[in-house]
Every structure is written in structure tokens, then in C-alpha cells.
PDB file of N, CA and C in Angstrom:
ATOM      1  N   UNK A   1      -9.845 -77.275   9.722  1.00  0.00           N
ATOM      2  CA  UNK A   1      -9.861 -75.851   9.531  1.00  0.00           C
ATOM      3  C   UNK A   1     -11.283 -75.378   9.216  1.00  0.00           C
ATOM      4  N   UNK A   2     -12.152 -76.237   8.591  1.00  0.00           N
ATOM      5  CA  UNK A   2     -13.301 -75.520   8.286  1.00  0.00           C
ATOM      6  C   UNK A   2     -14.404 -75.751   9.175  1.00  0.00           C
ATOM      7  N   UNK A   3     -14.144 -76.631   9.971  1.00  0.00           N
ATOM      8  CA  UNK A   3     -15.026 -76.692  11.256  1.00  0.00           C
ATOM      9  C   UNK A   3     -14.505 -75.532  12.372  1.00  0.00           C
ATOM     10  N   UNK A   4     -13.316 -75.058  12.166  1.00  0.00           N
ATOM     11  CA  UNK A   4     -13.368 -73.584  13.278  1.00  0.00           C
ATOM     12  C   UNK A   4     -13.061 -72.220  12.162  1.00  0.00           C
ATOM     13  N   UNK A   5     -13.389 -72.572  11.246  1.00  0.00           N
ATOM     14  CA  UNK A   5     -13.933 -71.545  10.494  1.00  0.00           C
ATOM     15  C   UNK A   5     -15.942 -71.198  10.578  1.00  0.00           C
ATOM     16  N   UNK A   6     -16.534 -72.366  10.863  1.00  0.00           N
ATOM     17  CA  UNK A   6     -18.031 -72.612  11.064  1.00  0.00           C
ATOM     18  C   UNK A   6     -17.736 -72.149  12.921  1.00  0.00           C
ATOM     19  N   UNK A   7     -17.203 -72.627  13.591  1.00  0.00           N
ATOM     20  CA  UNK A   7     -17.383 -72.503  14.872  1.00  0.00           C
ATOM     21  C   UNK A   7     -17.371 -71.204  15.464  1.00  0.00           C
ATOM     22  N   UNK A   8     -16.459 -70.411  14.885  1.00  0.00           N
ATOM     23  CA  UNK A   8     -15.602 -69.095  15.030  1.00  0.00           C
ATOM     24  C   UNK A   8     -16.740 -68.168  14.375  1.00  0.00           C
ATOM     25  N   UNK A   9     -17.226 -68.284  13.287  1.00  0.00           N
ATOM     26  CA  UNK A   9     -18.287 -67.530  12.457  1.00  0.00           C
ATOM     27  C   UNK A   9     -19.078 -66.943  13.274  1.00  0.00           C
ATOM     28  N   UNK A  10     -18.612 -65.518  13.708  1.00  0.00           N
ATOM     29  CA  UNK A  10     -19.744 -65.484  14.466  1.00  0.00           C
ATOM     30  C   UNK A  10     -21.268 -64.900  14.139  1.00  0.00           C
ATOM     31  N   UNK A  11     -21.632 -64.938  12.487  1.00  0.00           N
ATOM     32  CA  UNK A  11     -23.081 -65.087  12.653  1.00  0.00           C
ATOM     33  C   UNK A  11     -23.619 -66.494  12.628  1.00  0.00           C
ATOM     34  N   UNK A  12     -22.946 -67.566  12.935  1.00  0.00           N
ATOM     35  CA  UNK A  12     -23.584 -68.866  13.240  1.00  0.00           C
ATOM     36  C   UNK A  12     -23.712 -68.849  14.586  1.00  0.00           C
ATOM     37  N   UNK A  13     -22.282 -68.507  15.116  1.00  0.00           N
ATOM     38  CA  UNK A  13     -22.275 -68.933  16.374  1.00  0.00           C
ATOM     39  C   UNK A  13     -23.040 -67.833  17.698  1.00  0.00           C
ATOM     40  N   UNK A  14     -23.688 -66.670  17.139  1.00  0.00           N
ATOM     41  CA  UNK A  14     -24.194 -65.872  17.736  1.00  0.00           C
ATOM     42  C   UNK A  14     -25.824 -65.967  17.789  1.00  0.00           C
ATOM     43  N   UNK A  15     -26.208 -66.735  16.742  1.00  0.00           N
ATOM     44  CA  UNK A  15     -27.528 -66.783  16.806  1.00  0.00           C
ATOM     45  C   UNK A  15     -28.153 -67.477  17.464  1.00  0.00           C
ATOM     46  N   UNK A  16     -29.195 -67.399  17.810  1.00  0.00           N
ATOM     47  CA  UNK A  16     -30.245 -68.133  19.271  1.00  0.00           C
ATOM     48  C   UNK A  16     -30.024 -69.503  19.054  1.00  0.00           C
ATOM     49  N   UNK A  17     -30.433 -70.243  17.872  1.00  0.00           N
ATOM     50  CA  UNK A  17     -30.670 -71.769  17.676  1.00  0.00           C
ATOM     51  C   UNK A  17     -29.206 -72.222  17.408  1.00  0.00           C
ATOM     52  N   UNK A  18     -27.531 -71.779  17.531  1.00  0.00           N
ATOM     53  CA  UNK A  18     -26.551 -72.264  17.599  1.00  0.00           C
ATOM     54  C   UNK A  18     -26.362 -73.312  18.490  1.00  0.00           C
ATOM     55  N   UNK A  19     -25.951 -74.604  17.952  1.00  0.00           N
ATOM     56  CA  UNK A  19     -25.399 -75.691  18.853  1.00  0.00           C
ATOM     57  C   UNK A  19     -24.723 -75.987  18.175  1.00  0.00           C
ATOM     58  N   UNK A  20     -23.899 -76.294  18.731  1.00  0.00           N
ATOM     59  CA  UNK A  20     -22.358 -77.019  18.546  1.00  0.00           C
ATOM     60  C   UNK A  20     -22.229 -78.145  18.809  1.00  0.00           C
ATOM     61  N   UNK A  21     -22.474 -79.302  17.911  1.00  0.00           N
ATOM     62  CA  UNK A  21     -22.470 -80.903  18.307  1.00  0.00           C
ATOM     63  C   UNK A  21     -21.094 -81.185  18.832  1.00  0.00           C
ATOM     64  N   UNK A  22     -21.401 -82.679  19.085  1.00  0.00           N
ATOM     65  CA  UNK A  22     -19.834 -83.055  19.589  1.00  0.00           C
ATOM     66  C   UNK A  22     -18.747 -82.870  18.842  1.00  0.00           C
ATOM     67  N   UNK A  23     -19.079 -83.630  17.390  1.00  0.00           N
ATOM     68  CA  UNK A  23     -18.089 -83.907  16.189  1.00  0.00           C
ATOM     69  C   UNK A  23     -17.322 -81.939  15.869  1.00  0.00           C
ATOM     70  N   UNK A  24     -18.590 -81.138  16.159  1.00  0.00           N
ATOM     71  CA  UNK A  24     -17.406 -79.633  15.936  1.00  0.00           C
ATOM     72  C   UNK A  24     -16.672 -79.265  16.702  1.00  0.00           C
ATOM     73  N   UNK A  25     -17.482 -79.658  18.038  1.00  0.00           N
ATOM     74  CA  UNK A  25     -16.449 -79.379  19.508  1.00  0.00           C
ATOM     75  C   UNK A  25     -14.909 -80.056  19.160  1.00  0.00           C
ATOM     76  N   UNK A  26     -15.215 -81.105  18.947  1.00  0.00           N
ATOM     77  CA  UNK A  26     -13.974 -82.233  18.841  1.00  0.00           C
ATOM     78  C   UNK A  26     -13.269 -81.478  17.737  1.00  0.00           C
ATOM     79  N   UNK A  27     -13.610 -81.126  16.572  1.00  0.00           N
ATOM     80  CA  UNK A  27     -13.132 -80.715  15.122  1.00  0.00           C
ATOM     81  C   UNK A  27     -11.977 -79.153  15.676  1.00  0.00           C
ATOM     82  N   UNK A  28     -12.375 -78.656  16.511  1.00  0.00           N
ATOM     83  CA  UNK A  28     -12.205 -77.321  16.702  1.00  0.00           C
ATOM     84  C   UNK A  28     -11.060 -77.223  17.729  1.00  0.00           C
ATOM     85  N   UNK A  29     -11.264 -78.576  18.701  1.00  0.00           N
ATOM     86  CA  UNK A  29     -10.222 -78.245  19.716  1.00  0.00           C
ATOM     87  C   UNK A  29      -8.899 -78.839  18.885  1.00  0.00           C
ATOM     88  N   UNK A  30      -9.162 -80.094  18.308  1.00  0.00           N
ATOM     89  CA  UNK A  30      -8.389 -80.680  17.515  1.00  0.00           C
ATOM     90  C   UNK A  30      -7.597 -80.125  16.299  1.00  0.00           C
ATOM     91  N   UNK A  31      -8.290 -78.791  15.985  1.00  0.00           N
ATOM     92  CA  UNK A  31      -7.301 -78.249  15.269  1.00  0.00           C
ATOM     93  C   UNK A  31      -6.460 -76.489  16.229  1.00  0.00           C
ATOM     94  N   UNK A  32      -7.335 -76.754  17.408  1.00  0.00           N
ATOM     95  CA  UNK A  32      -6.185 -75.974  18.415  1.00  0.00           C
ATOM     96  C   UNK A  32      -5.146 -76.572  18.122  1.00  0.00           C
ATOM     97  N   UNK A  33      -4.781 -77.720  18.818  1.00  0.00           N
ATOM     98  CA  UNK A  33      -4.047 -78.776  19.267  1.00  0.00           C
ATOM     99  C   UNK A  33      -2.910 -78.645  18.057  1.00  0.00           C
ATOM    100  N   UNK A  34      -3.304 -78.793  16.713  1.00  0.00           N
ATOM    101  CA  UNK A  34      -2.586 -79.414  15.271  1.00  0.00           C
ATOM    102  C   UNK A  34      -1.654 -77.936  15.422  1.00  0.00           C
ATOM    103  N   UNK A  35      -2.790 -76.537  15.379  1.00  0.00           N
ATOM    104  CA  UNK A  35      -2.092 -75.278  15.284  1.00  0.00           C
ATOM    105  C   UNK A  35      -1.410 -74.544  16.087  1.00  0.00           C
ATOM    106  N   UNK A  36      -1.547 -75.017  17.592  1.00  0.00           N
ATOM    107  CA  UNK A  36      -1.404 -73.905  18.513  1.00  0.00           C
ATOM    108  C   UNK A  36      -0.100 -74.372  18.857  1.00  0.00           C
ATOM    109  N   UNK A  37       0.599 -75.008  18.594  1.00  0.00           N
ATOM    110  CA  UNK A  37       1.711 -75.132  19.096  1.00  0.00           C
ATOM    111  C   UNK A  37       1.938 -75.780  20.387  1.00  0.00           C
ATOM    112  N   UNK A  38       2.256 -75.425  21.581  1.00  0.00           N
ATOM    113  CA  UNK A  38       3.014 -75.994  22.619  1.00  0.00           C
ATOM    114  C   UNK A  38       1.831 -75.709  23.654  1.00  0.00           C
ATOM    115  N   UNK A  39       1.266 -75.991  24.832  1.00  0.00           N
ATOM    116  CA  UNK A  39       0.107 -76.243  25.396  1.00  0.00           C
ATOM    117  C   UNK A  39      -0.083 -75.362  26.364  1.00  0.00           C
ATOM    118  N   UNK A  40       0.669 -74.245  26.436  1.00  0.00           N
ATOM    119  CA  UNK A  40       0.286 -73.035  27.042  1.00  0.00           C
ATOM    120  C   UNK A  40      -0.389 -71.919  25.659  1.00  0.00           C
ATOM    121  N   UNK A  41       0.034 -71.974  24.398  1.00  0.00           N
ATOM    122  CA  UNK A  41      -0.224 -71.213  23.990  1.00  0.00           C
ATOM    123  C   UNK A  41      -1.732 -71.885  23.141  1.00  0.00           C
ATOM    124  N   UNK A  42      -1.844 -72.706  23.459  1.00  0.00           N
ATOM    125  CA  UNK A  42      -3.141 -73.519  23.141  1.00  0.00           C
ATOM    126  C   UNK A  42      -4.158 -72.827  24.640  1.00  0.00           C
ATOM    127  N   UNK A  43      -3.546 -73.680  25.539  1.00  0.00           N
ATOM    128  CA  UNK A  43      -4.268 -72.619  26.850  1.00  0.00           C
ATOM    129  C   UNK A  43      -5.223 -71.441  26.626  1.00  0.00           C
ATOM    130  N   UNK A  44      -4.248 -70.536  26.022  1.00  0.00           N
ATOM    131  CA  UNK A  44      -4.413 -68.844  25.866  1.00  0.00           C
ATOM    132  C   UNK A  44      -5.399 -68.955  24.907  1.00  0.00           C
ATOM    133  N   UNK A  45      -5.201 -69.770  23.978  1.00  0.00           N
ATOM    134  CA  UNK A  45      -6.607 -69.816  22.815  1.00  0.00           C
ATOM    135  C   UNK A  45      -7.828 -70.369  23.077  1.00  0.00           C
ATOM    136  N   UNK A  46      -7.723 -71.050  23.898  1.00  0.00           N
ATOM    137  CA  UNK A  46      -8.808 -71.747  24.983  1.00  0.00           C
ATOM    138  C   UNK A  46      -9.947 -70.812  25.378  1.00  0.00           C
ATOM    139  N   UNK A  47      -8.642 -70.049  26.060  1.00  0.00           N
ATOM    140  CA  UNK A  47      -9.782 -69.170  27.112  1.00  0.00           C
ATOM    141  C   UNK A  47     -10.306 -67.562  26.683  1.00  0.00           C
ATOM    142  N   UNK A  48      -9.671 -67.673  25.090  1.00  0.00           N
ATOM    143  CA  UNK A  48     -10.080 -66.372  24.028  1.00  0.00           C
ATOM    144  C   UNK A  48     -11.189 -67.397  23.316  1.00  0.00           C
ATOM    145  N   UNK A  49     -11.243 -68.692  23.299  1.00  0.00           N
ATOM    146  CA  UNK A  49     -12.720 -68.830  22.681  1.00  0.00           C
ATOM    147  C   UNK A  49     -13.927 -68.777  23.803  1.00  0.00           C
ATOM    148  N   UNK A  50     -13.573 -69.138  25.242  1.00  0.00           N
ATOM    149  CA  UNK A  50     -14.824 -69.411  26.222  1.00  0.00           C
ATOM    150  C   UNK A  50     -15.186 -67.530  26.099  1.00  0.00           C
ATOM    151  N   UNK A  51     -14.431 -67.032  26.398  1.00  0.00           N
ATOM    152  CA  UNK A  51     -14.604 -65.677  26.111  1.00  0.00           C
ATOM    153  C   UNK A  51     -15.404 -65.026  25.078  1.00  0.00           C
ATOM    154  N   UNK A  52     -15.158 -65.753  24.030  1.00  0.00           N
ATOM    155  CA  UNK A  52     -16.083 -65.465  22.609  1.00  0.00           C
ATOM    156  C   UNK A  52     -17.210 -65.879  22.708  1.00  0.00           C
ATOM    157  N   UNK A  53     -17.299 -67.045  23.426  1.00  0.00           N
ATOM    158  CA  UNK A  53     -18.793 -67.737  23.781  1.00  0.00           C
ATOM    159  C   UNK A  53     -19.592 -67.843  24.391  1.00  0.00           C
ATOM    160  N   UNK A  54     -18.898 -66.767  25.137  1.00  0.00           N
ATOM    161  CA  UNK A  54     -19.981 -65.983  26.547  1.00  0.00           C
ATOM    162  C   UNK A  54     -20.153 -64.205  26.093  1.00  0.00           C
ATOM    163  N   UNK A  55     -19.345 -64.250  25.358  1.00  0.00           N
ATOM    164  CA  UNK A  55     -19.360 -62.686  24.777  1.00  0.00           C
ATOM    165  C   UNK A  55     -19.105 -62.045  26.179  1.00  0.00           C
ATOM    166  N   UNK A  56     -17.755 -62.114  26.936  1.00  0.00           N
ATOM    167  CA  UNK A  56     -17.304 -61.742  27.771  1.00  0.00           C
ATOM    168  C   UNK A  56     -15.909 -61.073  27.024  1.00  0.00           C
ATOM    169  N   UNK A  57     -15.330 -60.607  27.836  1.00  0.00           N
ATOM    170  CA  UNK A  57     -14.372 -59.310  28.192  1.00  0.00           C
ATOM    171  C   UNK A  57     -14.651 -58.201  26.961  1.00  0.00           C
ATOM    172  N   UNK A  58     -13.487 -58.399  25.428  1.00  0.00           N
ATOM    173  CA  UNK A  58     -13.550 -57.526  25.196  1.00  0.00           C
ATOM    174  C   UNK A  58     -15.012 -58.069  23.929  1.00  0.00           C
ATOM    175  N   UNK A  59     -15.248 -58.993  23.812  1.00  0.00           N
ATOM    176  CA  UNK A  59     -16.662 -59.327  23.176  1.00  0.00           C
ATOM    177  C   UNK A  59     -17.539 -59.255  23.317  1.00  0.00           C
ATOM    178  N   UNK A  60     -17.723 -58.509  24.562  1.00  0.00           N
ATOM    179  CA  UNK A  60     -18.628 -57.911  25.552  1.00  0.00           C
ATOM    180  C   UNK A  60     -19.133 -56.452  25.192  1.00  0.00           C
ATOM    181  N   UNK A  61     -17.791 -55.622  24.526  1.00  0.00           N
ATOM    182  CA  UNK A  61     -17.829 -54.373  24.345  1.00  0.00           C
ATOM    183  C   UNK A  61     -19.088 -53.838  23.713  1.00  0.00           C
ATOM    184  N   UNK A  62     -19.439 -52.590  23.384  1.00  0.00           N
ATOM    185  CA  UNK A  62     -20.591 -51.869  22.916  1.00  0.00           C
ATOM    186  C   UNK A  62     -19.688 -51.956  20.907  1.00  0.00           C
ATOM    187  N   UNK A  63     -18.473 -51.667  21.481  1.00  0.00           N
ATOM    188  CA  UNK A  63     -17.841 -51.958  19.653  1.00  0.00           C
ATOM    189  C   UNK A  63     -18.020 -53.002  19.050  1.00  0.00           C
ATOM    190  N   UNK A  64     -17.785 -53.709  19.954  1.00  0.00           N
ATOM    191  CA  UNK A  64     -17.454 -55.551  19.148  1.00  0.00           C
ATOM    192  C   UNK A  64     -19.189 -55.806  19.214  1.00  0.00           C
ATOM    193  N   UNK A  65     -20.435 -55.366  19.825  1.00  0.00           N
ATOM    194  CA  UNK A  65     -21.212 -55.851  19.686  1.00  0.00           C
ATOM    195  C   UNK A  65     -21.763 -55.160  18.419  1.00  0.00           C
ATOM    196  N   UNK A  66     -21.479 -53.677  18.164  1.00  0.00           N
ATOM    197  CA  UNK A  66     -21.895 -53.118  16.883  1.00  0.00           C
ATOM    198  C   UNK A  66     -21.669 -53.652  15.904  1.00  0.00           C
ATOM    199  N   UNK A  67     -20.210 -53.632  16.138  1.00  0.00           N
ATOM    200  CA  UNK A  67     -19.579 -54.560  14.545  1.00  0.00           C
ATOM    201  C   UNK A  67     -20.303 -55.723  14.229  1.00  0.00           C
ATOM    202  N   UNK A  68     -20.876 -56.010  15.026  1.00  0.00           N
ATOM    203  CA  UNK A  68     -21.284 -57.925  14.725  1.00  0.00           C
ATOM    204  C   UNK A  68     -22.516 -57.449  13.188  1.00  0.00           C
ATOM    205  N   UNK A  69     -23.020 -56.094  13.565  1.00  0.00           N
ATOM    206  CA  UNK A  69     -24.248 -55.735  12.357  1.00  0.00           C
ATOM    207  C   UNK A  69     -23.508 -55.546  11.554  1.00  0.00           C
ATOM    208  N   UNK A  70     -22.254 -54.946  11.121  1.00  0.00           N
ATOM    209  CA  UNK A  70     -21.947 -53.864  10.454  1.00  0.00           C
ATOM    210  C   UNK A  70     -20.552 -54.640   9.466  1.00  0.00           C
ATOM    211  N   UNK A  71     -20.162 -55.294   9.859  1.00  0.00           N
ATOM    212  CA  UNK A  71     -18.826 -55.992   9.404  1.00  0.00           C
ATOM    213  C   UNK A  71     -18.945 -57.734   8.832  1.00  0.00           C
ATOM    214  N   UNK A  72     -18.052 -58.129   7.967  1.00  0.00           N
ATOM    215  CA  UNK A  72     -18.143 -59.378   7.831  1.00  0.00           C
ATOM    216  C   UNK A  72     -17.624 -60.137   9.041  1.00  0.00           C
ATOM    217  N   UNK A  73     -17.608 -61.389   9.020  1.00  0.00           N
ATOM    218  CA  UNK A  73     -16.708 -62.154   9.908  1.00  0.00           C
ATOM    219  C   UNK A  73     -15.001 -62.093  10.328  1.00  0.00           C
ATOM    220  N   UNK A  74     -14.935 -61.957   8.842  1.00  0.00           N
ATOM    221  CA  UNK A  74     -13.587 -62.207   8.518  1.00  0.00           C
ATOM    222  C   UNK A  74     -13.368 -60.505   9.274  1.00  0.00           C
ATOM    223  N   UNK A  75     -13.880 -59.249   9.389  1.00  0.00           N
ATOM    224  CA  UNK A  75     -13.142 -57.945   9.203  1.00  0.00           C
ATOM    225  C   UNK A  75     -13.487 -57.697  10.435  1.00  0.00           C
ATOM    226  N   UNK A  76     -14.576 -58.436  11.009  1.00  0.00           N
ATOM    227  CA  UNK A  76     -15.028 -58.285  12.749  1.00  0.00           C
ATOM    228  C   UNK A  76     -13.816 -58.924  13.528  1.00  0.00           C
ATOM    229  N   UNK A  77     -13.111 -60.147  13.110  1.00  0.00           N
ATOM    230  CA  UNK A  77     -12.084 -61.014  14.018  1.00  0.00           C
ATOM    231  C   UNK A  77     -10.435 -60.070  13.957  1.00  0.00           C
ATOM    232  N   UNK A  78     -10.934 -59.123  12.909  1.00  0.00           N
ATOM    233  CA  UNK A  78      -9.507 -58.541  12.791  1.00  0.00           C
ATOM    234  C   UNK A  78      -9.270 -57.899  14.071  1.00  0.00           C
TER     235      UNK A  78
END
């Protein structure tokens, strides 16, 4: 949990020098896997993080990019 609490963060994970070693990659999918239940709905969480990590669709927005100044982590993911 606290490796996709670090992963998810997005003032870690937004900043220029962010890398993501193996051991978080692994930490993060692995607790998809523990949480997400049944492997479509793991799927769906999949492709809401590549999304987060390209800052594509709605992470893309002019809102979600404001908020990133303006909000904590926790009140930006709401």
C-alpha cells in the first residue's frame, strides 16, 4: 500500500527526475492484483494508471493540471 501511495503521489510522480525502479513497479502492480479483485477490473485500473502517466485523457485537462498547484494529493485524486 505504501509503495502506490509513493507511486500515485502525484507530486513525486510528476516531477522531471521521477523514476520508478523495478521493486515500485513490482510493489504497485502487486498490490493491483491483492486489491483489484477479478482481472478485468484490475485491467480498468491498469489503463487509469498509464493514463495518469502520460497525463492523458482526463489528466490531461486544463483542471486536473491546475489542481496539481493548488490541491493536496489526497483532494486532487478525489
Amino acid at each position: 500500500m505504501h509503495v502506490a501511495g509513493y507511486y500515485l503521489n502525484l507530486m513525486f510522480h510528476y516531477h522531471p527526475k521521477f523514476k520508478a525502479n523495478y521493486k515500485v513497479k513490482w510493489g504497485m502492480y502487486d498490490y493491483l492484483e491483492r486489491m483489484g479483485g477479478d482481472i478485468d477490473e484490475i485491467s480498468k485500473n491498469d489503463a487509469q494508471i498509464e493514463s495518469f502517466k502520460r497525463k492523458s485523457g482526463f489528466f490531461s485537462s486544463q483542471m486536473a493540471q491546475r489542481a496539481l498547484k493548488m490541491k493536496t494529493p489526497s483532494h486532487w485524486w478525489e
